[in-house]
N, C-alpha and C. Protein backbone atom coordinates (compact mmCIF):
# COMPACT_ATOMS: atom_id res chain seq x y z
N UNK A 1 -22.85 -25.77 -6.16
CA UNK A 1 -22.45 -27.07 -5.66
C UNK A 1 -23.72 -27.86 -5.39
N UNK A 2 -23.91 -29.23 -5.92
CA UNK A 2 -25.37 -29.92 -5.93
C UNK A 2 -24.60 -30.79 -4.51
N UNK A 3 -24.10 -30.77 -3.83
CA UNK A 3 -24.23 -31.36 -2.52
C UNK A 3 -24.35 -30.79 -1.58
N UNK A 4 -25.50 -31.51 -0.66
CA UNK A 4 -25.92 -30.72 0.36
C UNK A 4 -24.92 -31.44 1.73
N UNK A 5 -25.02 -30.99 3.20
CA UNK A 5 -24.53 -31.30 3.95
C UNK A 5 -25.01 -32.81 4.75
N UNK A 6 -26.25 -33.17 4.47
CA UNK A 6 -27.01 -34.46 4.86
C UNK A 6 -26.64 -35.19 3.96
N UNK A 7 -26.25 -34.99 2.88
CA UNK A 7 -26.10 -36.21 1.98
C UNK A 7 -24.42 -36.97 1.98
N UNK A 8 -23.72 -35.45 2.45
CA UNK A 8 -21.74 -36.37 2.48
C UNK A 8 -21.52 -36.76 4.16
N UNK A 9 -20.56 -37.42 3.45
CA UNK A 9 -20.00 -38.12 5.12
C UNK A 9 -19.27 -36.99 5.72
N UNK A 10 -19.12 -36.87 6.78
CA UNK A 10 -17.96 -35.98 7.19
C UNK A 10 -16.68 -35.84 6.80
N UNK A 11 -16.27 -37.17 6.65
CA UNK A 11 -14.71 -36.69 6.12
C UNK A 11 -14.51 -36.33 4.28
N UNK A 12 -16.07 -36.51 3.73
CA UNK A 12 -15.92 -35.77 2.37
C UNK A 12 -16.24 -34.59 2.62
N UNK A 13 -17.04 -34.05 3.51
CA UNK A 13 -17.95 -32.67 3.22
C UNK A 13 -16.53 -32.08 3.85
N UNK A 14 -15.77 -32.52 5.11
CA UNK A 14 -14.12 -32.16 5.22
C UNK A 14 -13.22 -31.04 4.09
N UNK A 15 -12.82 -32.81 3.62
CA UNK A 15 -12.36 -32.49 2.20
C UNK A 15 -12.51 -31.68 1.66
N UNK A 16 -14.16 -31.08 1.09
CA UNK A 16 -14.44 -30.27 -0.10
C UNK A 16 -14.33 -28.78 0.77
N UNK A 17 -14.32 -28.73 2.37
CA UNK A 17 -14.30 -27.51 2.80
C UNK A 17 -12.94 -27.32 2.59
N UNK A 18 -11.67 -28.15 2.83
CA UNK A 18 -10.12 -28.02 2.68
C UNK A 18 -10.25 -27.74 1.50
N UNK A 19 -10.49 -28.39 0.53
CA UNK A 19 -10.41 -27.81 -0.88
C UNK A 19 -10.56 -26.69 -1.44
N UNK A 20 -11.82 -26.15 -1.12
CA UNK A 20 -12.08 -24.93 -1.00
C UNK A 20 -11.43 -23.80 -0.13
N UNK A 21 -11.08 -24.35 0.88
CA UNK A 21 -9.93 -23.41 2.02
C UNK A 21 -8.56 -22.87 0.49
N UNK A 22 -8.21 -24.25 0.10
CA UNK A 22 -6.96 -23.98 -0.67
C UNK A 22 -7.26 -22.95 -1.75
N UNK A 23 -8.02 -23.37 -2.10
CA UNK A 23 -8.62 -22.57 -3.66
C UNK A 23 -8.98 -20.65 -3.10
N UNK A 24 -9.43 -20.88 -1.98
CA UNK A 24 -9.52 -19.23 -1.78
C UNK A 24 -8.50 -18.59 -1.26
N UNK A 25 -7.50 -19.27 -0.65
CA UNK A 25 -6.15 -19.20 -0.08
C UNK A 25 -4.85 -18.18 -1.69
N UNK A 26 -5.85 -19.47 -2.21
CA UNK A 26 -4.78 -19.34 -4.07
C UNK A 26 -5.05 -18.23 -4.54
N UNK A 27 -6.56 -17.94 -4.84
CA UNK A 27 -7.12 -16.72 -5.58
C UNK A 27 -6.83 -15.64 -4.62
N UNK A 28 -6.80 -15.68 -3.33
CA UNK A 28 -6.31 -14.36 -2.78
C UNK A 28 -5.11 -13.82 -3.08
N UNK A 29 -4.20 -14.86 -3.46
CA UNK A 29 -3.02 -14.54 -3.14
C UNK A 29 -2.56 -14.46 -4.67
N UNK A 30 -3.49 -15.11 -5.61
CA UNK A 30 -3.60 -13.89 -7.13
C UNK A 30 -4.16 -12.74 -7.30
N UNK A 31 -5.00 -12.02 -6.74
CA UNK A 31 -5.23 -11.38 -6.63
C UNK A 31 -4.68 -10.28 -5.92
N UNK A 32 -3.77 -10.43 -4.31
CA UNK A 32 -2.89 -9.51 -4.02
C UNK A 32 -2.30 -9.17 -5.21
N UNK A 33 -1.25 -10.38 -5.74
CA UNK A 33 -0.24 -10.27 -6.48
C UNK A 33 -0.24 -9.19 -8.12
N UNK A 34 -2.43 -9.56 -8.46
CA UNK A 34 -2.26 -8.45 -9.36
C UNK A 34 -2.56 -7.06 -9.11
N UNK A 35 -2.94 -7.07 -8.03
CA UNK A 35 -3.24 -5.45 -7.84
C UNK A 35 -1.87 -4.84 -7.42
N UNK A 36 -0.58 -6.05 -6.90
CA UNK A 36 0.43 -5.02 -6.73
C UNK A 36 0.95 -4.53 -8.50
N UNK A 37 0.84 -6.22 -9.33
CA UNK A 37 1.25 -5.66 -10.82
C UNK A 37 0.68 -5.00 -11.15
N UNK A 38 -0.94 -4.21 -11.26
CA UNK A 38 -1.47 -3.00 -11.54
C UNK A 38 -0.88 -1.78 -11.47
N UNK A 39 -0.71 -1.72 -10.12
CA UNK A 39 0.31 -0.34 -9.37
C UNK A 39 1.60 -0.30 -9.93
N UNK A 40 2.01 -1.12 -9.98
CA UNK A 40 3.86 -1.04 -10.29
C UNK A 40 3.43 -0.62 -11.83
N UNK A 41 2.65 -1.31 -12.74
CA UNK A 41 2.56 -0.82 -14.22
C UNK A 41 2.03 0.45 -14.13
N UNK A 42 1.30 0.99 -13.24
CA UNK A 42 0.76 2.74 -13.99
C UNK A 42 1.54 3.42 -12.98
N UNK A 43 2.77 2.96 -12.14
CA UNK A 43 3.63 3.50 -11.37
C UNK A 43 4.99 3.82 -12.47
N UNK A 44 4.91 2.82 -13.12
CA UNK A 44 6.29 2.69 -13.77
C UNK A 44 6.11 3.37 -15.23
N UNK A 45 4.50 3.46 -15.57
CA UNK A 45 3.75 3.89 -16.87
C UNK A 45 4.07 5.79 -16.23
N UNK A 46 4.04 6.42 -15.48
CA UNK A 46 3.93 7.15 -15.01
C UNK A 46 5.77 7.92 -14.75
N UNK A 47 6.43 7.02 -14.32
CA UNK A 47 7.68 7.39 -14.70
C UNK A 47 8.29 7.72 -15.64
N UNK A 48 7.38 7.14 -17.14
CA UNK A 48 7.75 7.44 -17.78
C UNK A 48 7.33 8.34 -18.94
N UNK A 49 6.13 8.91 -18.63
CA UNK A 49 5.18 10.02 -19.00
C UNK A 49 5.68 11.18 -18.69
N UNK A 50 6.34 11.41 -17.52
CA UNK A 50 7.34 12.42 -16.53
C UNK A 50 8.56 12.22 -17.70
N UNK A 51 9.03 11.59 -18.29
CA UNK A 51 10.75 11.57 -18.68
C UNK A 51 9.85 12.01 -20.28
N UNK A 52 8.87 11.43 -20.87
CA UNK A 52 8.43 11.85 -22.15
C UNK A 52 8.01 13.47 -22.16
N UNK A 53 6.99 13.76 -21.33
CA UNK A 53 6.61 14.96 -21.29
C UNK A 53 7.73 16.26 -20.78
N UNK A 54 9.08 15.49 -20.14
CA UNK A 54 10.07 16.22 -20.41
C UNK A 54 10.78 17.08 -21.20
N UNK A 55 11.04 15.33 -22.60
CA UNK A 55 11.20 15.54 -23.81
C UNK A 55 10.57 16.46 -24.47
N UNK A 56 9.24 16.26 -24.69
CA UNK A 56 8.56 17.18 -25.62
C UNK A 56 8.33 18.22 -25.45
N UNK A 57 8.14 18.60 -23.89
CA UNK A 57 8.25 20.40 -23.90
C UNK A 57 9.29 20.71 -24.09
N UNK A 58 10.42 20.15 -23.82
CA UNK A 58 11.75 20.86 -24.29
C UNK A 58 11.86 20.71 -26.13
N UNK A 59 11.61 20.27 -26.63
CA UNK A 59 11.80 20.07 -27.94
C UNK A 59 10.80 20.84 -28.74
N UNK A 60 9.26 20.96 -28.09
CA UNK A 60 8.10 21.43 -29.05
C UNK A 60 6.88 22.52 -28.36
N UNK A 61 7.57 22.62 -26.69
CA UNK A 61 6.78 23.60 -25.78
C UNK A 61 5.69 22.95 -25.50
N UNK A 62 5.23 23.87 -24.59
CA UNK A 62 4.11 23.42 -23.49
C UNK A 62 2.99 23.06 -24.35
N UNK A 63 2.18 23.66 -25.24
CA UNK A 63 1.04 23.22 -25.82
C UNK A 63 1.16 21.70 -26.94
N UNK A 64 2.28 21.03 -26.74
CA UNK A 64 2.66 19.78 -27.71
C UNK A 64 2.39 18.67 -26.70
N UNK A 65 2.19 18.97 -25.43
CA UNK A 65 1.82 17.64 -24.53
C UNK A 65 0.79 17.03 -24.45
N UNK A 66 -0.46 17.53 -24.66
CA UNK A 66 -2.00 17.23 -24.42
C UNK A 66 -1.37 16.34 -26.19
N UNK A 67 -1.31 17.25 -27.51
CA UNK A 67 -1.59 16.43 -28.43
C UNK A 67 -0.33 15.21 -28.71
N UNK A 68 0.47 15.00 -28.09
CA UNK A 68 1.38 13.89 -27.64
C UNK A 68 0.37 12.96 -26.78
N UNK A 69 -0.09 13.40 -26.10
CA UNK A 69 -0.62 12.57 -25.26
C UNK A 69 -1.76 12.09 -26.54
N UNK A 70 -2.72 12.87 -26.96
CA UNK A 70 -3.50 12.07 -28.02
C UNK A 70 -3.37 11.24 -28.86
N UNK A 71 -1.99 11.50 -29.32
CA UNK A 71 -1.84 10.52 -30.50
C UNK A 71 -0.91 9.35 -29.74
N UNK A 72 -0.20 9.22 -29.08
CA UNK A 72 0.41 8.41 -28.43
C UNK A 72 0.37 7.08 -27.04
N UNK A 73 -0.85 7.86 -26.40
CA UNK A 73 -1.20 7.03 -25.58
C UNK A 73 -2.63 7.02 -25.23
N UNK A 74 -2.95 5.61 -24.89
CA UNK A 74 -4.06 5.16 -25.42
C UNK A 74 -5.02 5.13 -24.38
N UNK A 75 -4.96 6.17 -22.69
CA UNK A 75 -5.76 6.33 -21.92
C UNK A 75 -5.93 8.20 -22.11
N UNK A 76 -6.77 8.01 -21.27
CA UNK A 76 -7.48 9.33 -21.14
C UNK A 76 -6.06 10.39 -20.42
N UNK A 77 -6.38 11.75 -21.00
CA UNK A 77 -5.14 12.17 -20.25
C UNK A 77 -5.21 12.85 -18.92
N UNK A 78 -6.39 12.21 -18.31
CA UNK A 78 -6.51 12.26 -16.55
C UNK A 78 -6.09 11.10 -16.05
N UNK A 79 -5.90 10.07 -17.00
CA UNK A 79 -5.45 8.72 -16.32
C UNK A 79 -3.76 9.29 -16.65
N UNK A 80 -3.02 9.65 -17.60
CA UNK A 80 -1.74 9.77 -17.56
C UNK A 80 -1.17 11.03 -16.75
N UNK A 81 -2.12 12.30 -16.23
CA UNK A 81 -1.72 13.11 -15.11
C UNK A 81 -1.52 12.04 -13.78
N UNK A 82 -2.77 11.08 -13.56
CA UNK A 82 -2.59 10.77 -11.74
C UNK A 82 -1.39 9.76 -11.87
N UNK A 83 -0.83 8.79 -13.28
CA UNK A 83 0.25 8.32 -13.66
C UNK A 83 0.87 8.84 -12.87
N UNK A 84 1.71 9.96 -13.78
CA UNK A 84 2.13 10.72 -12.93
C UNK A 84 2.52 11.19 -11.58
N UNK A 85 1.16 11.33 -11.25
CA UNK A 85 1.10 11.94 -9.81
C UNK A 85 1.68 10.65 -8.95
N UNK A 86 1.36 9.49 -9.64
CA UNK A 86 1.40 8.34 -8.29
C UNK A 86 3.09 8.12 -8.49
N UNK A 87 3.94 8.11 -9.54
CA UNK A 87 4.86 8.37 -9.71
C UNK A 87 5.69 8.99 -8.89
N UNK A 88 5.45 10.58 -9.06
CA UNK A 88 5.81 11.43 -7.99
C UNK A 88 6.08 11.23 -6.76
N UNK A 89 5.24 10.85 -6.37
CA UNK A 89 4.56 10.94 -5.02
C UNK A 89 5.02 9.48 -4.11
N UNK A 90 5.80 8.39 -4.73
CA UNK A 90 6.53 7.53 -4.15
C UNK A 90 7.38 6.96 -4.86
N UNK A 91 8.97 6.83 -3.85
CA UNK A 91 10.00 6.47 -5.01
C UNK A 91 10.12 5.19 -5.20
N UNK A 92 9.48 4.18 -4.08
CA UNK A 92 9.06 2.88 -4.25
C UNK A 92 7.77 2.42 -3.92
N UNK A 93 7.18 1.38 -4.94
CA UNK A 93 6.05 1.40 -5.00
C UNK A 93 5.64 0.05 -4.35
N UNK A 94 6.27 -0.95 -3.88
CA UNK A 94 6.00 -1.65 -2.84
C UNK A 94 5.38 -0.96 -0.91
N UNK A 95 5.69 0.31 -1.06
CA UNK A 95 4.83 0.95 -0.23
C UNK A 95 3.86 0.66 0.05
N UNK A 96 3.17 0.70 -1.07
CA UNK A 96 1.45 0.57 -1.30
C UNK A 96 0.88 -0.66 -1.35
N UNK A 97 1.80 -1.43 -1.84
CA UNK A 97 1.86 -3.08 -1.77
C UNK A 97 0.10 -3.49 -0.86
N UNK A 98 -0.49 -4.32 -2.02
CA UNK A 98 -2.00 -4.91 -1.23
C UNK A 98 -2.91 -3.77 -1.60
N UNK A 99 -2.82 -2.49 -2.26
CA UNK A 99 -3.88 -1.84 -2.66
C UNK A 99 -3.98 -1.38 -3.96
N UNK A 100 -5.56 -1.08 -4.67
CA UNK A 100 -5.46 -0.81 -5.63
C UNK A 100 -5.28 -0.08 -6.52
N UNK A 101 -5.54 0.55 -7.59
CA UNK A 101 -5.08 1.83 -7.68
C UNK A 101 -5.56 2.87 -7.34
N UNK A 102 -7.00 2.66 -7.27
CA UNK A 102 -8.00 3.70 -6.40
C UNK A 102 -7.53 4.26 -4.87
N UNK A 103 -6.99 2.95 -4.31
CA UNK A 103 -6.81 2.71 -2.97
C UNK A 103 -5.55 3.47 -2.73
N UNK A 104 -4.83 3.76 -3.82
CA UNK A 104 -3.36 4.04 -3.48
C UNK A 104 -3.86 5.64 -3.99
N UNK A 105 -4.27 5.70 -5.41
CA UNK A 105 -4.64 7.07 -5.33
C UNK A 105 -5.30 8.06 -4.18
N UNK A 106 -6.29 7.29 -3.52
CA UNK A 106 -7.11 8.11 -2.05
C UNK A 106 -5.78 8.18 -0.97
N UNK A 107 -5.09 7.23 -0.69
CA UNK A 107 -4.10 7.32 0.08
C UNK A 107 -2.89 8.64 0.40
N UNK A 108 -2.89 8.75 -1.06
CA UNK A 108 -1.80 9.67 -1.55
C UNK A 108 -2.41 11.02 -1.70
N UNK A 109 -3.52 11.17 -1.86
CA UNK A 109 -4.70 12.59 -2.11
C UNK A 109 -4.62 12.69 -3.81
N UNK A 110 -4.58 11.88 -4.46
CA UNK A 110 -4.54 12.02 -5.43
C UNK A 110 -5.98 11.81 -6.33
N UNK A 111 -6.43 13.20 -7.05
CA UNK A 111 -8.04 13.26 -7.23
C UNK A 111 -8.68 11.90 -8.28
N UNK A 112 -9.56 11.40 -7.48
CA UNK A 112 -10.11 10.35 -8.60
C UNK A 112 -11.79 11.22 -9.09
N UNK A 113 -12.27 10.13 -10.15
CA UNK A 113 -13.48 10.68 -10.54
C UNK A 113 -14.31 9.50 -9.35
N UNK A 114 -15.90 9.85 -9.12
CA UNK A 114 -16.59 8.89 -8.23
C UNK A 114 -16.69 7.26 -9.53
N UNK A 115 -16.80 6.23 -9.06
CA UNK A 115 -16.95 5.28 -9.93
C UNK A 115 -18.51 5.44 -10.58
N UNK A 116 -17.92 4.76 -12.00
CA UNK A 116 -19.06 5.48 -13.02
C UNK A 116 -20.56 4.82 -12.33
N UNK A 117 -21.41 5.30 -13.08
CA UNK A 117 -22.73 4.44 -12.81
C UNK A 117 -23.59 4.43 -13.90
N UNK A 118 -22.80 3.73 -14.93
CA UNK A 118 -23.50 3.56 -16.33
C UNK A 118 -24.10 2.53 -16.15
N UNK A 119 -25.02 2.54 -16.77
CA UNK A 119 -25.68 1.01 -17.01
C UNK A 119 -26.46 0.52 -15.59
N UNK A 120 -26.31 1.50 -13.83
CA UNK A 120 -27.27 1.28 -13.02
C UNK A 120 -28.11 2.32 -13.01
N UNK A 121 -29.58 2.04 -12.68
CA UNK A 121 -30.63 2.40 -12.13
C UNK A 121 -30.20 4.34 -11.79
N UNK A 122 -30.57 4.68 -12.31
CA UNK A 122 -30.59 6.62 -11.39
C UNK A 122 -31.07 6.13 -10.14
N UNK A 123 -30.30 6.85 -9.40
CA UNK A 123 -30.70 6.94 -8.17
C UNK A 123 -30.83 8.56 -7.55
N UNK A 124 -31.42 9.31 -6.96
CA UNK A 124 -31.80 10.75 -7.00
C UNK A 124 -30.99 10.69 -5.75
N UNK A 125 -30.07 12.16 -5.57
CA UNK A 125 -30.07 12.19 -4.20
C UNK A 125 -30.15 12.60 -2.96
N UNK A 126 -29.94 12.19 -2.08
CA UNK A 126 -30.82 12.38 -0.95
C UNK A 126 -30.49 13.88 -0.50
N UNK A 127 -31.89 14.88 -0.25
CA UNK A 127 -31.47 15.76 0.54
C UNK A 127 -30.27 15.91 1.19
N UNK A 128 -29.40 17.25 1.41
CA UNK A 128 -28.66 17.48 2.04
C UNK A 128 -28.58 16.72 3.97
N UNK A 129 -29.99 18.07 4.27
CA UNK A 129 -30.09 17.56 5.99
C UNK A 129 -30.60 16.00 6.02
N UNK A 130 -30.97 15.23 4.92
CA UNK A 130 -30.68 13.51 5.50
C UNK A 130 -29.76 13.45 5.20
N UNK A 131 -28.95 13.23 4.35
CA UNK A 131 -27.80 12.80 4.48
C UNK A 131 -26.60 13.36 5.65
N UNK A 132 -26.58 14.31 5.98
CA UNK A 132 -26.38 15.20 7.27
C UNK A 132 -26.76 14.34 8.41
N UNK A 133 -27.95 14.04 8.83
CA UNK A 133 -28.97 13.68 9.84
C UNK A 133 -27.68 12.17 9.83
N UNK A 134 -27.79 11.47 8.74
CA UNK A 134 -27.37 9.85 8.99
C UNK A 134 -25.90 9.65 9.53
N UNK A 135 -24.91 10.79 8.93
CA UNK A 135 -24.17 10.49 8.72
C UNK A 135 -23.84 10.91 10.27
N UNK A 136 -24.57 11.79 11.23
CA UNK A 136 -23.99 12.24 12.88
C UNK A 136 -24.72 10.90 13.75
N UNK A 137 -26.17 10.26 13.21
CA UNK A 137 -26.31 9.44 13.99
C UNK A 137 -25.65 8.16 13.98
N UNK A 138 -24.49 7.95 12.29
CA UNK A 138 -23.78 7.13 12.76
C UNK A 138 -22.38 7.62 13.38
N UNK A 139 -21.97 8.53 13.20
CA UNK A 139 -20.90 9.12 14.02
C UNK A 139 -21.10 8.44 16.04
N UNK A 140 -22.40 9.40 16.29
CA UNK A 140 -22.70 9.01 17.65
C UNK A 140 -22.48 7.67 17.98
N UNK A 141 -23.23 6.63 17.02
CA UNK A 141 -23.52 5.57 17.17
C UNK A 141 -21.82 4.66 17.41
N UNK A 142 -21.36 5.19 16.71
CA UNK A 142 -19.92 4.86 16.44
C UNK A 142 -18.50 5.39 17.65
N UNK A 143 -19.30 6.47 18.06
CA UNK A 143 -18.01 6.94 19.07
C UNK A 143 -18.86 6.31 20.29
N UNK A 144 -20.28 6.09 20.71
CA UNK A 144 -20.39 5.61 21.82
C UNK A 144 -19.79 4.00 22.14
N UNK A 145 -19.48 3.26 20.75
CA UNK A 145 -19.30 2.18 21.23
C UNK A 145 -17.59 2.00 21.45
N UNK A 146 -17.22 3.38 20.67
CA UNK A 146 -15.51 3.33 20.53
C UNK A 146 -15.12 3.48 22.02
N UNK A 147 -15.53 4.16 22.55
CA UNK A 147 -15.17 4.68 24.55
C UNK A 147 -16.45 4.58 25.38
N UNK A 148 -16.33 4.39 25.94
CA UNK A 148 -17.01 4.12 27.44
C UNK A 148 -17.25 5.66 27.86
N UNK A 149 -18.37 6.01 28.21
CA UNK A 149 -18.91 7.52 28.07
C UNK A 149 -18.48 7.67 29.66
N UNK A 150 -17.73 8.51 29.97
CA UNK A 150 -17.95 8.62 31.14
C UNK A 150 -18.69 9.86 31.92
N UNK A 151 -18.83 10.01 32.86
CA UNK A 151 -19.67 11.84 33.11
C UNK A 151 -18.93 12.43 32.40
N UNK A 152 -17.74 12.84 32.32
CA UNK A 152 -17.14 13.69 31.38
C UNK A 152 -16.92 14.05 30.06
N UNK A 153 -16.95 12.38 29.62
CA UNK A 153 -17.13 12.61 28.37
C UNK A 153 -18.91 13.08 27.70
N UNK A 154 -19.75 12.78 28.70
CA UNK A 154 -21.14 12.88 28.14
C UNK A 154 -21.27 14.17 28.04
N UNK A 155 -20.84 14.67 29.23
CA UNK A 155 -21.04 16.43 29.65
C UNK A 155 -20.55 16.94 28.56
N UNK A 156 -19.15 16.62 27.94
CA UNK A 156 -18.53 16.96 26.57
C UNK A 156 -19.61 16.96 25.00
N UNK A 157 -20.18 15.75 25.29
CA UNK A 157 -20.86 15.50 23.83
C UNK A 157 -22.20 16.73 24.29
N UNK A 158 -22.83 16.69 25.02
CA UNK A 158 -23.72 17.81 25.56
C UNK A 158 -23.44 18.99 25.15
N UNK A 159 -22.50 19.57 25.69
CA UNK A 159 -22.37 21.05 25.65
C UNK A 159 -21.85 21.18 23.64
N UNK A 160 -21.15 20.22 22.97
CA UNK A 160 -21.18 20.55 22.10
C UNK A 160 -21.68 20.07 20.66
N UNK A 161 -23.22 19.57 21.47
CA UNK A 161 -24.34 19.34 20.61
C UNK A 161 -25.22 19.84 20.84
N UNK A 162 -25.12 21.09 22.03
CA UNK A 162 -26.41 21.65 22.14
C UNK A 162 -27.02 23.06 20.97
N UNK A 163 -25.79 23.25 20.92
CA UNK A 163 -26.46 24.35 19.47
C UNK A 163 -27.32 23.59 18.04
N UNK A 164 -26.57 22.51 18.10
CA UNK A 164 -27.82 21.79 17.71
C UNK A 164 -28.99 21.26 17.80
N UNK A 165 -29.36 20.70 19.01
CA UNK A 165 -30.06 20.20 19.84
C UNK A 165 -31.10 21.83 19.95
N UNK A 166 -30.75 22.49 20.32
CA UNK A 166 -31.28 23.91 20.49
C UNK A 166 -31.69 24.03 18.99
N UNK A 167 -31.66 24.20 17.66
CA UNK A 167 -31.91 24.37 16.25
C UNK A 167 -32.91 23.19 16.20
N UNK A 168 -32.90 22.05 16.36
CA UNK A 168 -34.31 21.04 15.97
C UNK A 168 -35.04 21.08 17.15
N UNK A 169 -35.07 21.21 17.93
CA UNK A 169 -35.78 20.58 18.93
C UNK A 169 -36.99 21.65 19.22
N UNK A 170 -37.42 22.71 17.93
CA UNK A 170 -38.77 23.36 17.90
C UNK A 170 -39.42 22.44 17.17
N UNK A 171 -38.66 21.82 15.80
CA UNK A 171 -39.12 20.76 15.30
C UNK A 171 -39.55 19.43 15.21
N UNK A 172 -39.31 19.29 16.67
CA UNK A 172 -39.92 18.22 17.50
C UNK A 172 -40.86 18.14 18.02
N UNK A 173 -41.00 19.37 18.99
CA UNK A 173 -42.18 19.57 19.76
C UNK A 173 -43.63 20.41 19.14
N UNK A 174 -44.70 19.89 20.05
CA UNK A 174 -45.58 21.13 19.26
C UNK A 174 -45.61 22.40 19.80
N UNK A 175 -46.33 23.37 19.09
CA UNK A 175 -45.80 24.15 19.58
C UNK A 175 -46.86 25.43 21.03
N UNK A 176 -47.94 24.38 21.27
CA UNK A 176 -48.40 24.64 22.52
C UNK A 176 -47.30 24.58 23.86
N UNK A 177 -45.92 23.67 23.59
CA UNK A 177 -45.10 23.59 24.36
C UNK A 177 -44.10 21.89 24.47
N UNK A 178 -43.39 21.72 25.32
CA UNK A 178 -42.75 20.55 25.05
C UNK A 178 -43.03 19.80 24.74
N UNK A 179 -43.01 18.80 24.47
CA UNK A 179 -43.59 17.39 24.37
C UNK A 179 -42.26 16.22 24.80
N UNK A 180 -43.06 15.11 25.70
CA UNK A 180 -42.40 13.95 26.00
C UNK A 180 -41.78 13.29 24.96
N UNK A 181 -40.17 13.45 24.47
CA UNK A 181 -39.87 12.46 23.36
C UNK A 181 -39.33 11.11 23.74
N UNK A 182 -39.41 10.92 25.04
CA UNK A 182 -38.82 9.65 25.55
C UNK A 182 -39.27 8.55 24.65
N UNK A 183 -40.47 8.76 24.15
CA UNK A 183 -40.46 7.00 23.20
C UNK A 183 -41.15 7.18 21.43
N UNK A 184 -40.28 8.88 21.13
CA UNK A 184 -40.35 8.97 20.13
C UNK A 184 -39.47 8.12 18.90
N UNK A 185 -39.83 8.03 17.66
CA UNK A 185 -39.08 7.16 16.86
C UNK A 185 -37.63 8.04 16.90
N UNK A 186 -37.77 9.33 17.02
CA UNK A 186 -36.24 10.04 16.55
C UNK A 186 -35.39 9.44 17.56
N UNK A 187 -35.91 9.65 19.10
CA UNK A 187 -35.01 9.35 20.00
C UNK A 187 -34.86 7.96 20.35
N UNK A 188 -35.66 7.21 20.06
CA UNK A 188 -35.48 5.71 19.98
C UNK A 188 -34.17 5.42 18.91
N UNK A 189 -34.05 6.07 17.68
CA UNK A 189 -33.43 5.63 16.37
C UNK A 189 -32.07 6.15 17.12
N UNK A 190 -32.18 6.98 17.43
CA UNK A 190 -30.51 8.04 18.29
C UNK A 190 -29.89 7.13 19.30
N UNK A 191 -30.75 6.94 20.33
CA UNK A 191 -30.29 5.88 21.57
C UNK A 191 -29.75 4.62 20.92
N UNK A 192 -30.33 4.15 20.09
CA UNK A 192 -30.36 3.03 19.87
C UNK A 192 -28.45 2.46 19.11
């Protein structure tokens, strides 16, 4: 957009914000609308993979399904198992209504692959104990702000973080004996 806010009057720069209100109002509400038509098509694609793969084992046995599936349909046949599965697994699919298919698959426990990462950057990854390490200091970080700690509850997080607390905390200090961590980066990054 080549207009800046110094240059329109108020009741245009208004306008173009209402305008824009409408326009994202619209696309949201295409966008609900296709992720429910997504679901209902590999819901209803899936109903009917179940009534085909019926057919054909009864007519040609169990090993005629994979090559049915090859010559006949035109996704992978892990996309026509979770079909399937999402099928199964609800008899109406306005349930799910507002999510996508990923969203409805995790919902349901139904196994996805991680999303691809063709075409980005490798990324290596991180040690186990960091990724470990991040994922409790956001836990902490996250339950202290969820409740109000009270003595009881602290005494709680204490006693069953001390077997941990007991496992690093040689790795903290040196080892002539304790050391003050009050304004170390670890315990600064923890408190914080």
């Amino acid at each position: 957009m080549s207009t800046t806010a110094s240059t329109t009057s108020p009741a245009s720069a208004a306008a173009e914000i209402n305008r824009l209100y409408g326009e994202a109002q619209r696309l949201s509400a295409e966008s609900r609308a296709s992720l429910h038509a997504a679901l209902a098509a590999a819901w209803q694609a899936g109903q009917l993979l179940i009534a085909e793969k019926k057919r054909v084992l009864r007519r040609m046995g169990g090993g005629a399904w994979l090559l049915w599936l090859e010559q006949n349909f035109q996704g992978a046949p892990r996309t026509a198992q979770k079909y399937m599965k999402l099928a199964r697994s609800v008899e109406d699919v306005t349930f799910l209504q507002g999510l996508s298919l990923r969203q409805a698959y995790l919902r349901l426990g139904i196994a996805t692959e991680p999303k691809s990462r063709t075409g980005s950057m490798h990324v290596a990854n991180l040690p186990d104990h960091v990724r470990f390490a991040s994922k409790l200091v956001v836990a902490i970080r996250t339950e202290r702000k969820r409740i109000s700690a009270s003595s009881e509850q602290a005494e709680a997080y204490r006693r069953d973080l001390r077997p941990l607390y007991l496992l690093l905390r040689p790795l903290f200090e040196p080892a002539d004996g304790p050391a003050n961590l009050s304004g170390s980066k670890l315990t600064n990054r923890l408190t914080s």
